[in-house]
N, C-alpha and C. Protein backbone atom coordinates (compact mmCIF):
# COMPACT_ATOMS: atom_id res chain seq x y z
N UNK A 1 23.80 -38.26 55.41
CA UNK A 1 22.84 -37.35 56.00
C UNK A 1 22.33 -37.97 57.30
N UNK A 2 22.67 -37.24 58.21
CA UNK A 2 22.12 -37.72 59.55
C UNK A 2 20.30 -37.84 59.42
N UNK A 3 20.13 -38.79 60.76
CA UNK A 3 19.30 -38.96 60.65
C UNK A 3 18.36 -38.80 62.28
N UNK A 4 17.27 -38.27 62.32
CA UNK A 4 16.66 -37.94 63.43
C UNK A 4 15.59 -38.75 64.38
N UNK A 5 15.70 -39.20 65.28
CA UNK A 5 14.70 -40.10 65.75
C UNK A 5 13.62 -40.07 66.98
N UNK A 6 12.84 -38.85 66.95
CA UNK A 6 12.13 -38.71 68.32
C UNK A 6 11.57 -39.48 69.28
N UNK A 7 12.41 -39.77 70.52
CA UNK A 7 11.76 -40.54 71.39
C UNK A 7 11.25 -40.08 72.83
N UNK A 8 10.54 -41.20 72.88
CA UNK A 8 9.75 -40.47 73.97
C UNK A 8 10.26 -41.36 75.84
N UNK A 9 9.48 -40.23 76.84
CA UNK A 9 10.04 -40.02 78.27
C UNK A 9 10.54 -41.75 78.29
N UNK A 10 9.38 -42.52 78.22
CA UNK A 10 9.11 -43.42 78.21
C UNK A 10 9.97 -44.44 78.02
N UNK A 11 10.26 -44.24 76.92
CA UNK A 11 11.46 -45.32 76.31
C UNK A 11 12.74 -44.88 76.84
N UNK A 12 12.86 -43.51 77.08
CA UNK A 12 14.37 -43.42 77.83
C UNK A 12 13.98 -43.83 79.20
N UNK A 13 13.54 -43.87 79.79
CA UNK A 13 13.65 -44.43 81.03
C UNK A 13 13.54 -45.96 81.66
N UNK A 14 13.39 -46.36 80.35
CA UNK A 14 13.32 -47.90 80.40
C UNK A 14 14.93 -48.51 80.49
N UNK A 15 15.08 -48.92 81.39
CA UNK A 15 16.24 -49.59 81.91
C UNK A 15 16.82 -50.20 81.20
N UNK A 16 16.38 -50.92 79.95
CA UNK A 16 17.22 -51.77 78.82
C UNK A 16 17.23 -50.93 77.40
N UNK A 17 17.09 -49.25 77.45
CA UNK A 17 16.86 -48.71 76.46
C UNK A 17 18.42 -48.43 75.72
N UNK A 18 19.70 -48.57 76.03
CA UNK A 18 20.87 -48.41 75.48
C UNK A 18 21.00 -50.22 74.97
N UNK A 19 20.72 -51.09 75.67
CA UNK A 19 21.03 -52.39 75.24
C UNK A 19 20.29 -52.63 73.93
N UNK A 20 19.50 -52.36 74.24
CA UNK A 20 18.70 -53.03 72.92
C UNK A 20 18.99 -52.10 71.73
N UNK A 21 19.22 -50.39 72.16
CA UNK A 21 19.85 -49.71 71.08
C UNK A 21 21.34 -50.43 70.32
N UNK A 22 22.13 -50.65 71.40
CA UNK A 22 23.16 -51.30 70.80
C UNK A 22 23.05 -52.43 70.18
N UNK A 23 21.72 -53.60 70.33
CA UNK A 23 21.88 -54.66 69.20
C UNK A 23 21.39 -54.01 68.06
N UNK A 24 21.20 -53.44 68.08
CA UNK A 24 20.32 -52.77 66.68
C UNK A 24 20.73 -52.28 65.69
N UNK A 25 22.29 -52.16 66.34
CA UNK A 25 23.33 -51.47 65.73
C UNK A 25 24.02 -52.79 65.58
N UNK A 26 24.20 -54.02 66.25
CA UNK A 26 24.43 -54.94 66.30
C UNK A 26 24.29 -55.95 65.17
N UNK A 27 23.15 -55.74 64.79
CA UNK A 27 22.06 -56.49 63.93
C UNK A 27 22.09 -55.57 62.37
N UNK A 28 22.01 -54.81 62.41
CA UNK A 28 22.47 -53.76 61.30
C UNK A 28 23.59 -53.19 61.31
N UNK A 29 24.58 -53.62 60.77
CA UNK A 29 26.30 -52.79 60.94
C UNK A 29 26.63 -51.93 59.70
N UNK A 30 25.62 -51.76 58.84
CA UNK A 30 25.51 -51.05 58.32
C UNK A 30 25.55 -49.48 58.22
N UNK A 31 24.63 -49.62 59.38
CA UNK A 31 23.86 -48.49 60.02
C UNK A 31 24.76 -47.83 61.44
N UNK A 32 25.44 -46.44 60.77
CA UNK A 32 26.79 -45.83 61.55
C UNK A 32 26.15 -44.94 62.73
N UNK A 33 26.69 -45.26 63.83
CA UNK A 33 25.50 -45.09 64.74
C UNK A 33 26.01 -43.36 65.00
N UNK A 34 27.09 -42.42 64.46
CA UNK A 34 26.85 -41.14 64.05
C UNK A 34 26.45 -40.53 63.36
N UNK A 35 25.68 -41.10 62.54
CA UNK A 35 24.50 -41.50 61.86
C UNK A 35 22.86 -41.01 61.96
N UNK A 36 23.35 -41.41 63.17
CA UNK A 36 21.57 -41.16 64.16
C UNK A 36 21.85 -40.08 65.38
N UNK A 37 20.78 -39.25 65.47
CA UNK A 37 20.62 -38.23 66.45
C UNK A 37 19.05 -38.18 66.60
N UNK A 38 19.06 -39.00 68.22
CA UNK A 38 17.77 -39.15 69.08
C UNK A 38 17.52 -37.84 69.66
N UNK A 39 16.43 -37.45 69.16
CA UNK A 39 15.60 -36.03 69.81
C UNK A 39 14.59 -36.09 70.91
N UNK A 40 15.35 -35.63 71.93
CA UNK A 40 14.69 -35.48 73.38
C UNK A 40 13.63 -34.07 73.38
N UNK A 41 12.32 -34.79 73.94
CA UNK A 41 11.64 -33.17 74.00
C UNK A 41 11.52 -32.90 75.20
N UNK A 42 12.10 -31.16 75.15
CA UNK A 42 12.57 -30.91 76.37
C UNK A 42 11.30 -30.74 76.65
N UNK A 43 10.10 -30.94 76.94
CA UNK A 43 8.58 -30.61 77.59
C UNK A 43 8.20 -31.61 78.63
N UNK A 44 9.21 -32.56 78.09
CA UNK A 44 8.70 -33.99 78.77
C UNK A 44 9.15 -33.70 80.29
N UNK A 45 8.68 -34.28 81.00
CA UNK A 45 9.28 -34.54 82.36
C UNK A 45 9.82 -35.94 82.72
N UNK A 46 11.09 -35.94 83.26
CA UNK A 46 11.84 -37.14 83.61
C UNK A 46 11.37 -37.51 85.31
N UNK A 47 11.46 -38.61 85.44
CA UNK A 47 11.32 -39.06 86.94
C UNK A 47 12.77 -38.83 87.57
N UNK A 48 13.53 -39.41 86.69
CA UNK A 48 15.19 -39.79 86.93
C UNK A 48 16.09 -39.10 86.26
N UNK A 49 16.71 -38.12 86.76
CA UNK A 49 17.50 -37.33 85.50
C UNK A 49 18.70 -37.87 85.89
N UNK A 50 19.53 -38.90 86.88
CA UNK A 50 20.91 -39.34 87.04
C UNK A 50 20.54 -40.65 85.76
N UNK A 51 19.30 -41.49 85.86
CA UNK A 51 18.98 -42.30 85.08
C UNK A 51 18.96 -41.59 83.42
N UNK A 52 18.72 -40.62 83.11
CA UNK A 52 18.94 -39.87 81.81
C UNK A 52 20.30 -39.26 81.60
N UNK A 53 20.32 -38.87 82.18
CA UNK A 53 22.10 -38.83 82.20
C UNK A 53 23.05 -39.79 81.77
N UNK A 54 22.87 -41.18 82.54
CA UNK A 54 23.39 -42.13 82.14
C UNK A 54 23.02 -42.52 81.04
N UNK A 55 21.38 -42.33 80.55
CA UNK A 55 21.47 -43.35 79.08
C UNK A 55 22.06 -42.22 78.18
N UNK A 56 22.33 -40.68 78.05
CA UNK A 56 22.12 -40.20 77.22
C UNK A 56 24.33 -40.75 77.76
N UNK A 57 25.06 -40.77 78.09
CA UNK A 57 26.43 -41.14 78.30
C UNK A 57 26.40 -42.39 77.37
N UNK A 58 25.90 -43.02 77.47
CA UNK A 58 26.26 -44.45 77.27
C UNK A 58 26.00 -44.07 75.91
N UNK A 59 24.32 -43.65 75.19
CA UNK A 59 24.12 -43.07 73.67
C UNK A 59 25.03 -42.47 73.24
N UNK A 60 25.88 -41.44 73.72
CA UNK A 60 27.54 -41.21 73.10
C UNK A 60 28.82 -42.24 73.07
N UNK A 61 28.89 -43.20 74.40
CA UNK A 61 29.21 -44.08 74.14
C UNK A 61 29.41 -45.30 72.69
N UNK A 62 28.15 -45.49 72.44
CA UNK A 62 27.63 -45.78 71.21
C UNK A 62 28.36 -45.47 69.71
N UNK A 63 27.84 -43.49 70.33
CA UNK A 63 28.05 -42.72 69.03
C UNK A 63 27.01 -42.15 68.35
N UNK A 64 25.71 -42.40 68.96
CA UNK A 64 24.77 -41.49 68.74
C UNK A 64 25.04 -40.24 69.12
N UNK A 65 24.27 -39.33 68.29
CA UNK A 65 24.06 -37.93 68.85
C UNK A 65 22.67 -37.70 70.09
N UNK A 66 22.84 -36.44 70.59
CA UNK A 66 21.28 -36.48 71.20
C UNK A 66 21.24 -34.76 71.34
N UNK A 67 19.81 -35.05 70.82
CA UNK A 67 18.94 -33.61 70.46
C UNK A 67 18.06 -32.73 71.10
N UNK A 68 18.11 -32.08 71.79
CA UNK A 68 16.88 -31.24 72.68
C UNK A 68 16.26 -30.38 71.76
N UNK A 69 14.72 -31.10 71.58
CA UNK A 69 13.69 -30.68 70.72
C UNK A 69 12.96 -30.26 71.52
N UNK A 70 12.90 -28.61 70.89
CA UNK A 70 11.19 -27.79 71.01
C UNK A 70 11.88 -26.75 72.20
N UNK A 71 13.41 -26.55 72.41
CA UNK A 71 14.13 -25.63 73.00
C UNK A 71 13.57 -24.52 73.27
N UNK A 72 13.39 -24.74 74.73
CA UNK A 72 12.76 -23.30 75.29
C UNK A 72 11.19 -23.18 75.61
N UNK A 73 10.80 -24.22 75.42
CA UNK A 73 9.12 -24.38 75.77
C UNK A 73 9.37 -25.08 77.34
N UNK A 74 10.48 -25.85 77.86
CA UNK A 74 9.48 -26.75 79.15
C UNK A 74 10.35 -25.73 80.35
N UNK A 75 10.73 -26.60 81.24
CA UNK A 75 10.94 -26.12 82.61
C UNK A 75 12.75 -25.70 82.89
N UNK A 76 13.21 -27.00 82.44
CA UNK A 76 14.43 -26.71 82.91
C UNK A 76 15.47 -27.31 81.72
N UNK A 77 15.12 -26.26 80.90
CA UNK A 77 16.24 -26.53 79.93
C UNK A 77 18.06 -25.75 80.09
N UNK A 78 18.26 -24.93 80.89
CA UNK A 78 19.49 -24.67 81.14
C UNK A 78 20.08 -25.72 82.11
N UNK A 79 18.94 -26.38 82.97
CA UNK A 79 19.79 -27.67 84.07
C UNK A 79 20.12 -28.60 83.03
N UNK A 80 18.98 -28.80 81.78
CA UNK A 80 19.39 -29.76 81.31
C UNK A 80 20.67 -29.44 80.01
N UNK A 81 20.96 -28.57 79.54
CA UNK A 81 22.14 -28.09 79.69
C UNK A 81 23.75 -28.36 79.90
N UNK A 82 23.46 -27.84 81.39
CA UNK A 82 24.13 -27.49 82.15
C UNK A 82 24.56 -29.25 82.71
N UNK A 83 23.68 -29.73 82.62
CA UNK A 83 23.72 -31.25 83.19
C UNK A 83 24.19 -32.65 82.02
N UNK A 84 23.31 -32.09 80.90
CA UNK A 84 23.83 -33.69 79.56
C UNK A 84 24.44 -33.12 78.78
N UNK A 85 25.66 -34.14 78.26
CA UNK A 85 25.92 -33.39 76.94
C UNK A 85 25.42 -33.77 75.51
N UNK A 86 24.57 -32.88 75.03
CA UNK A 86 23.75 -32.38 73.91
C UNK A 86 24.20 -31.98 72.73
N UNK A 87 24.13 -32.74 71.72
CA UNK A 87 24.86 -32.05 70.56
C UNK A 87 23.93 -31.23 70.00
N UNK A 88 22.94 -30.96 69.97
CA UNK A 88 22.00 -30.01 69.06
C UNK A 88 21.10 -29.85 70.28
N UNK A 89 21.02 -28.16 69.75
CA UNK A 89 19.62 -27.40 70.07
C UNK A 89 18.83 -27.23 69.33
N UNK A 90 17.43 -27.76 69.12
CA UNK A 90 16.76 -27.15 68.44
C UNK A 90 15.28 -26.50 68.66
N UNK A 91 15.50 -24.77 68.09
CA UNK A 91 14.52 -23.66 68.51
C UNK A 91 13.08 -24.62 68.21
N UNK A 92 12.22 -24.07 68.85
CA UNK A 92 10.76 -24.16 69.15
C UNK A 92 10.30 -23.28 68.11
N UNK A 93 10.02 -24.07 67.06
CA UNK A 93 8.83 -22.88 65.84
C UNK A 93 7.92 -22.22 66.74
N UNK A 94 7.60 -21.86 67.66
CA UNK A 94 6.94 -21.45 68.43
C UNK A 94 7.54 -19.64 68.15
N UNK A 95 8.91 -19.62 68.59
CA UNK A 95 9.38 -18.26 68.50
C UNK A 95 9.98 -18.41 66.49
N UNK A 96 10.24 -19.25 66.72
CA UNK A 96 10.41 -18.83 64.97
C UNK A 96 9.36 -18.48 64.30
N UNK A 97 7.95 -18.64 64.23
CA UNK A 97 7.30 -18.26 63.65
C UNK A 97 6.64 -16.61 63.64
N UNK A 98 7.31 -16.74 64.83
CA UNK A 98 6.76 -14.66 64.61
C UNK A 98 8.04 -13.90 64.92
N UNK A 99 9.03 -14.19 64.74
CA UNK A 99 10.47 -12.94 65.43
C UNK A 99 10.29 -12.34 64.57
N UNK A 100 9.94 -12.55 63.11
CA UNK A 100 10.06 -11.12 62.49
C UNK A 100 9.06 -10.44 62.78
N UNK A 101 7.86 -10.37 63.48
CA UNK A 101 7.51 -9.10 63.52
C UNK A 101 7.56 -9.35 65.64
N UNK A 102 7.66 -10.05 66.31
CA UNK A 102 8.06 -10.10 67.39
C UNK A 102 9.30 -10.26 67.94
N UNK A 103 9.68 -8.56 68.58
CA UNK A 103 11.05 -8.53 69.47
C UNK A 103 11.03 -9.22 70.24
N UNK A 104 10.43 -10.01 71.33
CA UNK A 104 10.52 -10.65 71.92
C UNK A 104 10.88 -12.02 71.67
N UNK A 105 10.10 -12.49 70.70
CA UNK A 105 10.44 -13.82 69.73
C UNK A 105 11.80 -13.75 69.42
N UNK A 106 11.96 -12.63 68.47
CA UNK A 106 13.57 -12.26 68.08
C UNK A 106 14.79 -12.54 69.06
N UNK A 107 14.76 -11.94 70.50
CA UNK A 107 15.29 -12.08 71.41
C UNK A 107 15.55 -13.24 71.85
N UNK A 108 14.44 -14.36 72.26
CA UNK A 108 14.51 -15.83 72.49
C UNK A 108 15.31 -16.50 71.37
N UNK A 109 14.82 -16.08 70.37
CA UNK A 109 15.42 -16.70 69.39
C UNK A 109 17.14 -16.33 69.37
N UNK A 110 17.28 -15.42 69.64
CA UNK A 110 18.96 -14.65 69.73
C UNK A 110 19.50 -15.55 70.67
N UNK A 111 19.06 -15.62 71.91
CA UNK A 111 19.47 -15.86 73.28
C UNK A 111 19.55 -17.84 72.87
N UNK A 112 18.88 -18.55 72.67
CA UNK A 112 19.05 -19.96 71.98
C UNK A 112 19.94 -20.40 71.32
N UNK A 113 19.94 -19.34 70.61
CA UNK A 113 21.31 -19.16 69.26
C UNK A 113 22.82 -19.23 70.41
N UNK A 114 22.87 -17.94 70.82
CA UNK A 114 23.90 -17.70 71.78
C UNK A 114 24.37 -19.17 73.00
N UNK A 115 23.22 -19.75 73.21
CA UNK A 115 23.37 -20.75 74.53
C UNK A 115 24.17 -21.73 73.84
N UNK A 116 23.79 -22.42 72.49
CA UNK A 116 24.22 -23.29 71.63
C UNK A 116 25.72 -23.08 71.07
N UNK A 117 25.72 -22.11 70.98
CA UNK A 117 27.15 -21.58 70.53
C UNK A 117 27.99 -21.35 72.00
N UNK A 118 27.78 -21.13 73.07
CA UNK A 118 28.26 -21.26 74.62
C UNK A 118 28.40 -22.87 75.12
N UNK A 119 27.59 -23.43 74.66
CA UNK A 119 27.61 -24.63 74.85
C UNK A 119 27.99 -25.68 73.82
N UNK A 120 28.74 -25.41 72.85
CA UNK A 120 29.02 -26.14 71.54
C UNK A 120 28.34 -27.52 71.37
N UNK A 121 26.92 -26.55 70.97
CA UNK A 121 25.61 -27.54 70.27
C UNK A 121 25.66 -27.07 69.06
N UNK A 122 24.92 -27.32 67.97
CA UNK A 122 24.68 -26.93 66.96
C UNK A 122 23.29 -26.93 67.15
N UNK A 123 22.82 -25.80 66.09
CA UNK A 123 21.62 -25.21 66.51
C UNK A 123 20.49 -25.17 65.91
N UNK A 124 19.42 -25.62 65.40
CA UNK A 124 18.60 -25.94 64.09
C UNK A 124 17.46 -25.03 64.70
N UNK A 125 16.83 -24.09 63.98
CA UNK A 125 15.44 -23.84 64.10
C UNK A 125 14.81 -23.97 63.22
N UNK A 126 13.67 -24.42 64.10
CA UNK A 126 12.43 -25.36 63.34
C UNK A 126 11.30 -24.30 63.24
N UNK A 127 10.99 -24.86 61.94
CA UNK A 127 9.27 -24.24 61.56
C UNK A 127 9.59 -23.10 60.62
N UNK A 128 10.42 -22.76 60.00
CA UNK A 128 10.92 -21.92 58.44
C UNK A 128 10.02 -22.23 58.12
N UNK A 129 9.25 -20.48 58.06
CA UNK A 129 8.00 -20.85 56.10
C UNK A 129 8.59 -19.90 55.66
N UNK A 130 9.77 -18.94 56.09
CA UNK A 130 9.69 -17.83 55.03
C UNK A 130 10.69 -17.44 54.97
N UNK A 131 10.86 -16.57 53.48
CA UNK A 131 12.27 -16.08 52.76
C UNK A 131 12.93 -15.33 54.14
N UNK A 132 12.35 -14.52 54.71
CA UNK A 132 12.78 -13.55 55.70
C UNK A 132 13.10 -14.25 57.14
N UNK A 133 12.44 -15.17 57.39
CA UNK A 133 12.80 -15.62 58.69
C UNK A 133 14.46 -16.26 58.31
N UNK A 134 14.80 -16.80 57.02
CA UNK A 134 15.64 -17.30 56.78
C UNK A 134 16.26 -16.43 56.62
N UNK A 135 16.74 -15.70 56.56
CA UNK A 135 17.74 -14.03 56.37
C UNK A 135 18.02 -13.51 57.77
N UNK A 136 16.87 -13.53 58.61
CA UNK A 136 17.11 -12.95 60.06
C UNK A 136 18.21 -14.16 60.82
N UNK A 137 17.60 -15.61 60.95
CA UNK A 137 18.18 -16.33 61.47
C UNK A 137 19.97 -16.26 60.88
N UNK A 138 20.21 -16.27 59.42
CA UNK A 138 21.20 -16.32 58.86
C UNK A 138 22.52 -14.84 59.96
N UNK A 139 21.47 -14.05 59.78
CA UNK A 139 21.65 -12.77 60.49
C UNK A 139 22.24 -12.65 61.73
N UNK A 140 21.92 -13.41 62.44
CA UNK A 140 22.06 -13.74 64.03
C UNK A 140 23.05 -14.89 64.08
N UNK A 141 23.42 -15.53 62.99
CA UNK A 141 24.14 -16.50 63.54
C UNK A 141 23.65 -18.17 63.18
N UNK A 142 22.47 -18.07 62.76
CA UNK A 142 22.09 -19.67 62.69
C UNK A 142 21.85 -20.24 61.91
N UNK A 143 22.61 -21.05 61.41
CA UNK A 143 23.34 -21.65 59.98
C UNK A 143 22.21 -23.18 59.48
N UNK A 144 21.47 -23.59 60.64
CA UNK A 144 21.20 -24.29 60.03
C UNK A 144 19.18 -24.83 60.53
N UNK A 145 18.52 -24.46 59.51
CA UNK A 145 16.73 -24.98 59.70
C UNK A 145 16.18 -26.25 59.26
N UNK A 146 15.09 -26.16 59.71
CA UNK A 146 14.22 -27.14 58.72
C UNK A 146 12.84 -26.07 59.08
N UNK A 147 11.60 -26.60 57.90
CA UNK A 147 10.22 -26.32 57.70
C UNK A 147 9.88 -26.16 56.48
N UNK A 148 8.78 -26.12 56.34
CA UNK A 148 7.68 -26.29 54.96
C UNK A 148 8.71 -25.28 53.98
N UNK A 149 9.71 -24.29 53.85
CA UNK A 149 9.95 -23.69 52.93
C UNK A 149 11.08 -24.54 52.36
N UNK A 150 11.61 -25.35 52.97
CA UNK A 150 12.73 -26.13 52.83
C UNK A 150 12.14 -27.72 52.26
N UNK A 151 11.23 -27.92 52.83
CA UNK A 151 10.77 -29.35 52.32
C UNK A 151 9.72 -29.42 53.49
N UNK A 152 8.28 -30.57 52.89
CA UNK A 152 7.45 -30.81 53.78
C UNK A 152 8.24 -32.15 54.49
N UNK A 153 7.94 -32.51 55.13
CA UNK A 153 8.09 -34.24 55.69
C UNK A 153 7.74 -34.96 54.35
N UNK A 154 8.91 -36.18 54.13
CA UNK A 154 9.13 -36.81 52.91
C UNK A 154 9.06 -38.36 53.53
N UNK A 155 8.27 -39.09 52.92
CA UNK A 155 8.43 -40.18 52.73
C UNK A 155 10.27 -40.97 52.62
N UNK A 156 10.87 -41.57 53.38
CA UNK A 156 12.51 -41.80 53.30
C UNK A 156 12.72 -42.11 51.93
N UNK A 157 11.43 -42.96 51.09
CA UNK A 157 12.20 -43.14 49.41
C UNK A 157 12.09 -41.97 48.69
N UNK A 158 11.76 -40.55 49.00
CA UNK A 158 11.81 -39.62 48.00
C UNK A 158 12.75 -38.47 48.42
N UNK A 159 13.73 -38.95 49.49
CA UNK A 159 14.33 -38.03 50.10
C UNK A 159 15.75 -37.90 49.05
N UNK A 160 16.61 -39.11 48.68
CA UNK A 160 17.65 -38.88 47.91
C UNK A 160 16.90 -38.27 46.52
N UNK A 161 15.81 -38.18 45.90
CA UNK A 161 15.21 -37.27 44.85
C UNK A 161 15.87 -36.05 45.48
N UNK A 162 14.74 -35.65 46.29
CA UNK A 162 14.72 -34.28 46.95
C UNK A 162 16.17 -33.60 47.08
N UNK A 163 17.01 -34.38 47.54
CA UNK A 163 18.26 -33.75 48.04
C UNK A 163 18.95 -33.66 46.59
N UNK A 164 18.78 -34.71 45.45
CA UNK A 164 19.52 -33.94 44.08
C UNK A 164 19.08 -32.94 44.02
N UNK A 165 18.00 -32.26 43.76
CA UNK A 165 17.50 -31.29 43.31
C UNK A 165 17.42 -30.01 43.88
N UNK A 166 17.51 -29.79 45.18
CA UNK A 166 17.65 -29.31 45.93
C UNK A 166 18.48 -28.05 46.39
N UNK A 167 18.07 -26.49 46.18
CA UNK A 167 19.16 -25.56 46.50
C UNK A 167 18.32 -24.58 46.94
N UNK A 168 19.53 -23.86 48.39
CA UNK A 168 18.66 -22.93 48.78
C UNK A 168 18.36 -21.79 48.21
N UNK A 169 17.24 -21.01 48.54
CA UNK A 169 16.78 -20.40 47.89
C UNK A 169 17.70 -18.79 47.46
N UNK A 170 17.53 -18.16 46.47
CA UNK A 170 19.02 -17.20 46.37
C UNK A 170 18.91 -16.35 47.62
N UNK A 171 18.27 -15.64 48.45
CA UNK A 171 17.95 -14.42 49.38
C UNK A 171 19.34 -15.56 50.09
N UNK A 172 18.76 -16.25 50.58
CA UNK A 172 19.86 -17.45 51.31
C UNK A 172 21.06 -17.53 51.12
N UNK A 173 21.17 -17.53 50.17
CA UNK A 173 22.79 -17.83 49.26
C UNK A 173 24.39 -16.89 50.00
N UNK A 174 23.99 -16.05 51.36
CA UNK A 174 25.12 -15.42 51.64
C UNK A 174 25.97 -16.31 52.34
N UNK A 175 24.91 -17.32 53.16
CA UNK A 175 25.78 -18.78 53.83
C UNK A 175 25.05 -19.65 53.74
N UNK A 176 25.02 -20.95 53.68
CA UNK A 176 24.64 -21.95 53.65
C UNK A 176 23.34 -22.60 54.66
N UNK A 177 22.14 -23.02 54.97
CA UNK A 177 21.57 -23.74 55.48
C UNK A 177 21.91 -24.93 55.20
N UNK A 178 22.32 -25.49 56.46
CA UNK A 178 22.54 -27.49 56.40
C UNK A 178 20.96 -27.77 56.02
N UNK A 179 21.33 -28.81 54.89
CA UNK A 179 19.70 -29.32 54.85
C UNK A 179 19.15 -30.28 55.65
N UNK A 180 18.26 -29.95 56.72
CA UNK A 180 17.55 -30.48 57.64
C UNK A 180 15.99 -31.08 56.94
N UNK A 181 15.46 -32.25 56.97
CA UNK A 181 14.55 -33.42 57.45
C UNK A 181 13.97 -33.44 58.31
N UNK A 182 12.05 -33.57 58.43
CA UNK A 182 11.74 -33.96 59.31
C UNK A 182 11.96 -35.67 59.42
């Protein structure tokens, strides 16, 4: 089960931020570095986007994944896009939380879906509380969430519990949700 790691402007722009990623991986060889998928929030603002570029190259290098979190809230998420390569999109509970009764929400939410699948990301939307949002998304195309209907945020020792036990709910059952972790 992959695993997710939000970091911030800060630390990517720090000039020794792939080195020290790589001892770490160095130091733990355990730990499969496709494995891990670092979540960039797209809200942040970069000083250096040739400097992000490069660390997010070298993080595939590696074999990390990298994640654009909170999709569709900041400024220039089609440059960024259009510019890194991104293995996951993931929607902004922001529009997930009302498309079902907002077309507009619905729409963003469609159009996210669509960019990810144009851009062969995979696509997670965040902030699921409900049977129905999970049917619409399924609906449109998007195979895989996380939020409170799926699991709250787990402590890492109660997560292999959670995942035995664990099935989606039947309304769900026409395709699969990947089970997503905060």
């Amino acid at each position: 089960m992959p695993v997710s790691i939000n970091i911030t402007t800060y630390s990517l722009q720090r000039k020794e931020f792939c080195e020290v990623l790589q001892k770490l991986f160095d130091r733990y060889p355990s730990i499969n570095p496709a494995g891990i998928e670092l979540e960039i929030v797209e809200t942040q603002s970069f000083r250096d986007l040739k400097h992000l570029e490069q660390v997010i190259n070298d993080c595939h290098a590696i074999g990390v994944n990298i994640a654009l979190d909170d999709f569709g809230t900041g400024y220039s998420s089609l440059d960024y896009l259009r510019k890194f390569s991104i293995n996951t999109l993931k929607i902004d509970r922001s529009f997930v939380s009302d498309m079902c009764e907002d077309i507009d929400d619905m729409n963003i939410v469609k159009a996210i879906n669509s960019l990810a699948i144009a851009f062969q990301c995979k696509v997670i939307a965040e902030g699921v509380e409900t049977h129905q949002q999970g049917i619409m998304l399924q609906d449109i195309g998007c195979e895989c969430a996380q939020g409170y209907i799926i699991s709250k945020p787990l402590p890492a020792r109660e997560i292999p519990a959670w995942l035995d036990k664990y099935a989606n709910p039947v309304a769900w059952q026409k395709t699969h949700f990947a089970k997503q972790s905060d």
